[in-house]
C-alpha atoms as a PDB file:
ATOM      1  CA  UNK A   1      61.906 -53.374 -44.729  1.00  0.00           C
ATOM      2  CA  UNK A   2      59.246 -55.405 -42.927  1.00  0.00           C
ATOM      3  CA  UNK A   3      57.268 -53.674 -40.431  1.00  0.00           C
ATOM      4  CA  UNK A   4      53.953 -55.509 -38.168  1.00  0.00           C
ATOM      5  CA  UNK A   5      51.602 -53.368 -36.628  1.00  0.00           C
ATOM      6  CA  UNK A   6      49.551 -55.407 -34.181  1.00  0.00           C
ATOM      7  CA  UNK A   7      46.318 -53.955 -32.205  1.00  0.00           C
ATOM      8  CA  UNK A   8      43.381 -54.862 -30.685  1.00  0.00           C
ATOM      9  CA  UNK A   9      43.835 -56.134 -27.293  1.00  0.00           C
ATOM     10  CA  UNK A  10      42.699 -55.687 -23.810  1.00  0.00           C
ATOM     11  CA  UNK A  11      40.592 -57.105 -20.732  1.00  0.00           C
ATOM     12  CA  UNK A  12      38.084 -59.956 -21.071  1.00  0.00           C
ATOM     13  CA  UNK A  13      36.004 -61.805 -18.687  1.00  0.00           C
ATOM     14  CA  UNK A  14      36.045 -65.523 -19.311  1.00  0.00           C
ATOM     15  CA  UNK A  15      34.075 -66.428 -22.261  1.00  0.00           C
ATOM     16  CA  UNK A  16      34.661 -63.308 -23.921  1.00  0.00           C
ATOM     17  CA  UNK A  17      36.011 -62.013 -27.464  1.00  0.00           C
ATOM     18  CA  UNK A  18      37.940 -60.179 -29.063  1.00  0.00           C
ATOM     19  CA  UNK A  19      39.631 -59.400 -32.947  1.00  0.00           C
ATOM     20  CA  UNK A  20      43.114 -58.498 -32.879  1.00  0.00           C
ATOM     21  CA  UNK A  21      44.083 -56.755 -36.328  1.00  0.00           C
ATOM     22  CA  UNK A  22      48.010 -56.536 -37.779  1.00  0.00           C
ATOM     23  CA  UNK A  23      48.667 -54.031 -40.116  1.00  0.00           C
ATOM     24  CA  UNK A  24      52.281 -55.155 -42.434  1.00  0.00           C
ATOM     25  CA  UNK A  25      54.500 -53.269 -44.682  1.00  0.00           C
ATOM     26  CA  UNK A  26      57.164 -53.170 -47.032  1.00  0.00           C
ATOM     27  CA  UNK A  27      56.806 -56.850 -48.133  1.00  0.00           C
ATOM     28  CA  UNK A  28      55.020 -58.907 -50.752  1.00  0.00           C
ATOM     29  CA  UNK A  29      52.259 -59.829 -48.201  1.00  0.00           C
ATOM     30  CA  UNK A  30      50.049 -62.141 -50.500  1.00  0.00           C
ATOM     31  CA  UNK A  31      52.667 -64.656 -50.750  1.00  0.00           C
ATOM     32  CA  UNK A  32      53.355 -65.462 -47.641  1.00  0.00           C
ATOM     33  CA  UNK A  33      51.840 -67.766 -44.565  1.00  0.00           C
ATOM     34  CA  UNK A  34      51.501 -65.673 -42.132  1.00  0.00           C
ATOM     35  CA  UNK A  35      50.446 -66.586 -38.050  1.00  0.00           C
ATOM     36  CA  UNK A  36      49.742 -64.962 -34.966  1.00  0.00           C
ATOM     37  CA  UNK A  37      51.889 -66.004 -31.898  1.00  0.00           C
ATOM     38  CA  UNK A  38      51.823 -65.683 -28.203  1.00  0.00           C
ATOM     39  CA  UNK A  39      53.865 -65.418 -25.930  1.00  0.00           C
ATOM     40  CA  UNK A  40      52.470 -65.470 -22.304  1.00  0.00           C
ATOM     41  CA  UNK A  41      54.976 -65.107 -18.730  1.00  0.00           C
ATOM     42  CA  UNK A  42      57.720 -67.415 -18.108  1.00  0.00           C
ATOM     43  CA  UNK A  43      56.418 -68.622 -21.811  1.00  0.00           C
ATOM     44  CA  UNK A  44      57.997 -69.604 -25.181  1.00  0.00           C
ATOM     45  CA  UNK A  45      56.463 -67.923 -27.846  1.00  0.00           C
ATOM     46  CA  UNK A  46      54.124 -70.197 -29.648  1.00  0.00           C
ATOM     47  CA  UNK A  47      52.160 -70.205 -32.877  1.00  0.00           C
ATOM     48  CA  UNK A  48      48.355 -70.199 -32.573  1.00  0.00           C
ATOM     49  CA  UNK A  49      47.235 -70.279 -35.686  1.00  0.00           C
ATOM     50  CA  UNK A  50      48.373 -69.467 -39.503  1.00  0.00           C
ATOM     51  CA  UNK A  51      46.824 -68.893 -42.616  1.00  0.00           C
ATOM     52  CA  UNK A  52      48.416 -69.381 -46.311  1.00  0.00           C
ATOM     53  CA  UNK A  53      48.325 -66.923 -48.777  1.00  0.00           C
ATOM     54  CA  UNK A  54      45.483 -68.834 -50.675  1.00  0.00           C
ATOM     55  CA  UNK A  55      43.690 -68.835 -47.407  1.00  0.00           C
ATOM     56  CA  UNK A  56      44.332 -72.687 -46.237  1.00  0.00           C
ATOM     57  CA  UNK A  57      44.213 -72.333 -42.097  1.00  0.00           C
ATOM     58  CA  UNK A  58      45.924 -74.291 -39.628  1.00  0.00           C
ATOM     59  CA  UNK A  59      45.158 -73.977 -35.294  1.00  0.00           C
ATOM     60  CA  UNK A  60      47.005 -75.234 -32.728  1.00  0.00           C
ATOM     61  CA  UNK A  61      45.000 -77.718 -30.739  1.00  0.00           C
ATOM     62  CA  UNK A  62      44.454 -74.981 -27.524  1.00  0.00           C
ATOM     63  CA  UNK A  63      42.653 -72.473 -29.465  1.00  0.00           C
ATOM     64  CA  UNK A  64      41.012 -75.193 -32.317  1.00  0.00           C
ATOM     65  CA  UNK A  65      36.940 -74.419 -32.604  1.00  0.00           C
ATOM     66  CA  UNK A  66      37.416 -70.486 -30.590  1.00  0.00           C
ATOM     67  CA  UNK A  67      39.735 -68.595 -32.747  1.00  0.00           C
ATOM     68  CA  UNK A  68      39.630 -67.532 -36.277  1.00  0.00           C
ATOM     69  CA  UNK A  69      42.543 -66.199 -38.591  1.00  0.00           C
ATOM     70  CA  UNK A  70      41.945 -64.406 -41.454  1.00  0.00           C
ATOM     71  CA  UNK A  71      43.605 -61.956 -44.011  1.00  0.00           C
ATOM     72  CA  UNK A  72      42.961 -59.281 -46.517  1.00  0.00           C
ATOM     73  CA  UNK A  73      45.837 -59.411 -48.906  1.00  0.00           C
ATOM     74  CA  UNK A  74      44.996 -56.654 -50.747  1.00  0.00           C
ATOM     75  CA  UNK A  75      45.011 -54.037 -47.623  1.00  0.00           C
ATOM     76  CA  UNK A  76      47.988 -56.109 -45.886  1.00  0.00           C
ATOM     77  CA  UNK A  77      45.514 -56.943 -42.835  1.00  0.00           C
ATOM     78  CA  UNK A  78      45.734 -59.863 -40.371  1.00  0.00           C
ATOM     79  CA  UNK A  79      43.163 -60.897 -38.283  1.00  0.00           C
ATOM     80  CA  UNK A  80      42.525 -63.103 -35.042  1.00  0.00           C
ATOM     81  CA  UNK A  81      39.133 -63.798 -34.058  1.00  0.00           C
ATOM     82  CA  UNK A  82      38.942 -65.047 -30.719  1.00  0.00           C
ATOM     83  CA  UNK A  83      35.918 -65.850 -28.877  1.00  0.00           C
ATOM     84  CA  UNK A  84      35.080 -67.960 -25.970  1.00  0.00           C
ATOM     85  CA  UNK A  85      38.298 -66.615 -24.530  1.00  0.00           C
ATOM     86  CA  UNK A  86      40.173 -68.529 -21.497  1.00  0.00           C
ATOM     87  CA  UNK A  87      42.049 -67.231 -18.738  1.00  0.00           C
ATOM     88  CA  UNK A  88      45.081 -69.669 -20.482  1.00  0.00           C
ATOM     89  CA  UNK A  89      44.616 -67.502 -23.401  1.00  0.00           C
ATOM     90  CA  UNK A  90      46.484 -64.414 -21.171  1.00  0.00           C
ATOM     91  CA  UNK A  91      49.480 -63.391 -23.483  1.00  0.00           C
ATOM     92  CA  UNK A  92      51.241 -61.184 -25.803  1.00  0.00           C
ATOM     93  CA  UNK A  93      49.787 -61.769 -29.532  1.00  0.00           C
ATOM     94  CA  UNK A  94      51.964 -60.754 -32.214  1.00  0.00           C
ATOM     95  CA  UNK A  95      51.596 -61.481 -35.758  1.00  0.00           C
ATOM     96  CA  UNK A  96      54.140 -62.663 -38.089  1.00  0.00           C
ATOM     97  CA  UNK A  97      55.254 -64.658 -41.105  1.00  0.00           C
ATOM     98  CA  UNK A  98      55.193 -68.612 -40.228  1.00  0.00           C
ATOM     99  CA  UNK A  99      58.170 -69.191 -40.169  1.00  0.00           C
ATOM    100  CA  UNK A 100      59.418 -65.599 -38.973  1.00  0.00           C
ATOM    101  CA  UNK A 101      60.776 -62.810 -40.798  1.00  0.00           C
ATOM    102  CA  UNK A 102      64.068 -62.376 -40.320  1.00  0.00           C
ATOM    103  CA  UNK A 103      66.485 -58.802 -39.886  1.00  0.00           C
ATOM    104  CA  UNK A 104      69.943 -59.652 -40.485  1.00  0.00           C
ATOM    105  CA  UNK A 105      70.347 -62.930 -37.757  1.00  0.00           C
ATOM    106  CA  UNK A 106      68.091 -62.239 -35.721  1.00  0.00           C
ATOM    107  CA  UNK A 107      63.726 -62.518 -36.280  1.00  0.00           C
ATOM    108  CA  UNK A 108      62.148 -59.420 -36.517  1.00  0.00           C
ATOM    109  CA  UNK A 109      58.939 -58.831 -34.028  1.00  0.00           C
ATOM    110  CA  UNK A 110      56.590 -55.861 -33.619  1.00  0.00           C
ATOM    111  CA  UNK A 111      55.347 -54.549 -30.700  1.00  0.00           C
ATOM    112  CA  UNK A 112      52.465 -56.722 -30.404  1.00  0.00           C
ATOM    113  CA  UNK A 113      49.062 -56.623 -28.310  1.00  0.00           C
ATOM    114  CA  UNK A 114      48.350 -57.882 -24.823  1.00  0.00           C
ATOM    115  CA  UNK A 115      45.262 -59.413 -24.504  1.00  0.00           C
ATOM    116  CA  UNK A 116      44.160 -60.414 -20.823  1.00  0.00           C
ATOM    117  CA  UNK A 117      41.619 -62.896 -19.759  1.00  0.00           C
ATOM    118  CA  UNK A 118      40.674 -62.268 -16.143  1.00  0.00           C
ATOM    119  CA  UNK A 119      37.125 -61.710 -14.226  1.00  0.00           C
END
């Protein structure tokens, strides 16, 4: 069974970075795309960026030139590099496969990490 570990959050000023870090388990990581969503108050959730198993990386257009995905397949890590961070940027970040995986009906989501962007 899938589990996502997310960490690495917290309070920036404006302008700021920081590397958010999502630990999975219990599925054939390498193969997958996997992404890092946000979900920020009175929000949908929304992908940010994702990353193929070969390594091929697509952003959305809000975070294009500031963030960074990467993964280590062989430790089952996901990373988010995020610098030059906006107060827009304010959200929940969770990781997850792109698209998401799914427990029974219903997609499966860890915990994930609040990042804030405030001065």
């Amino acid at each position: 069974q899938v589990q996502l570990v997310e960490s690495g959050g917290g309070l920036v000023q404006p302008g700021g970075s920081l590397r958010l870090s999502c630990a999975a388990s219990g599925s054939i990581f390498e193969v997958y795309t996997m992404g890092w969503y946000r979900q920020a108050p009175g929000s949908q959730r929304e992908l940010v960026a994702a990353i193929t198993g070969g390594g091929s990386t697509n952003y959305g257009d809000s975070v294009k030139g500031r963030f960074t995905i990467s993964r280590d397949n062989a430790n089952k890590r996901l990373y988010l590099q995020m610098n030059n961070l906006k107060p827009e940027d304010t959200a929940v970040y969770y990781c997850n496969r792109h698209p998401p995986f799914r427990i029974g009906t219903a997609d499966y989501w860890g915990q994930g990490t609040q990042v804030t962007v405030s001065s």
